[in-house]
Protein backbone atom coordinates (compact mmCIF):
# COMPACT_ATOMS: atom_id res chain seq x y z
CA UNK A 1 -169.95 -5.67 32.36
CA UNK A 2 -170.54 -9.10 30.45
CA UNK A 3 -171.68 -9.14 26.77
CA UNK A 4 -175.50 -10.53 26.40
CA UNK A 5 -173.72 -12.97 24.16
CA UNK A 6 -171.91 -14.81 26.90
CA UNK A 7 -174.69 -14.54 28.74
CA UNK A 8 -176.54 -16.47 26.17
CA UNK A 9 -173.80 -19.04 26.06
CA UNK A 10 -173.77 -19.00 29.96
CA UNK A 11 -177.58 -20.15 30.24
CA UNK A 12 -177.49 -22.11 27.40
CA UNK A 13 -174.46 -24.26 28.56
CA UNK A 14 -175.48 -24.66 31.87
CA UNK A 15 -179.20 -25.52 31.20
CA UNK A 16 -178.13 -28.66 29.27
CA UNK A 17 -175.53 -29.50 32.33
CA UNK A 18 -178.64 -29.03 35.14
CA UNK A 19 -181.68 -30.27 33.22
CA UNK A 20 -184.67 -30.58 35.52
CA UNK A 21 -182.87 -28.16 38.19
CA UNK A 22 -183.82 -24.54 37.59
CA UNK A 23 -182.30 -23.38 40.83
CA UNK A 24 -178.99 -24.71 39.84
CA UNK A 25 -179.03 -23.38 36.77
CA UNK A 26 -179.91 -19.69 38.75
CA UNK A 27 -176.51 -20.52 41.23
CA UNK A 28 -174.54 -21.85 38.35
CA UNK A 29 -175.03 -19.07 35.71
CA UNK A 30 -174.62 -16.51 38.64
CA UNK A 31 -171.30 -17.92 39.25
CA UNK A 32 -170.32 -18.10 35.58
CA UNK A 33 -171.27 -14.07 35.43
CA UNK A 34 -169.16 -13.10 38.84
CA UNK A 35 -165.89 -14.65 37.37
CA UNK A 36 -166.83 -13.58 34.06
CA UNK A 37 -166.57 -9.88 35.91
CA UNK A 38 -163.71 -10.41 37.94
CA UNK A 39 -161.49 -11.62 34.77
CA UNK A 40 -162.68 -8.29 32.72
CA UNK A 41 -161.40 -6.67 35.52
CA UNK A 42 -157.92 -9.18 36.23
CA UNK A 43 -159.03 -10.07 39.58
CA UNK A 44 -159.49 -13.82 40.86
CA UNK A 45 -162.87 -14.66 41.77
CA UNK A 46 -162.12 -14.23 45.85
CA UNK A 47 -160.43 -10.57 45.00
CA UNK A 48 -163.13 -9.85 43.02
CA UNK A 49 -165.78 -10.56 45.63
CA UNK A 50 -163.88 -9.29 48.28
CA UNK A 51 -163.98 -5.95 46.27
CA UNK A 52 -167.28 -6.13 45.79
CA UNK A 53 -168.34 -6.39 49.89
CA UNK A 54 -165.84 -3.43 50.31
CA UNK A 55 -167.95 -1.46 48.13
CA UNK A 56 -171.10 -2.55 49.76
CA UNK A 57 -169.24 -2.08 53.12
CA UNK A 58 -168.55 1.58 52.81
CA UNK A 59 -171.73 2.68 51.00
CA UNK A 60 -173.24 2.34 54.46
């Protein structure tokens, strides 16, 4: 799990990159939090999503 302080730095980085686009900024700071997660854990981004739909995948 992320610390709320990169989280802060996450929104407040990419707010001043996408100005007037709040939906950006949404896609942008997810992005930011999903590699964030997958390098805490030593994964790529593509393992760690991959992972993640496994997970998703067998819960049903």
């Amino acid at each position: 799990m992320i610390k709320e302080e990169d989280l802060k730095y996450f929104k407040k980085m990419i707010e001043k990159e996408f100005l007037n686009d709040p939906a950006l900024q949404q896609i942008h700071i997810a992005r930011k939090i999903i590699s964030k997660e997958a390098e805490l854990e030593g994964l790529t981004f593509i393992e760690f999503i991959k992972k993640q739909f496994k997970k998703v995948k067998n819960q049903h």
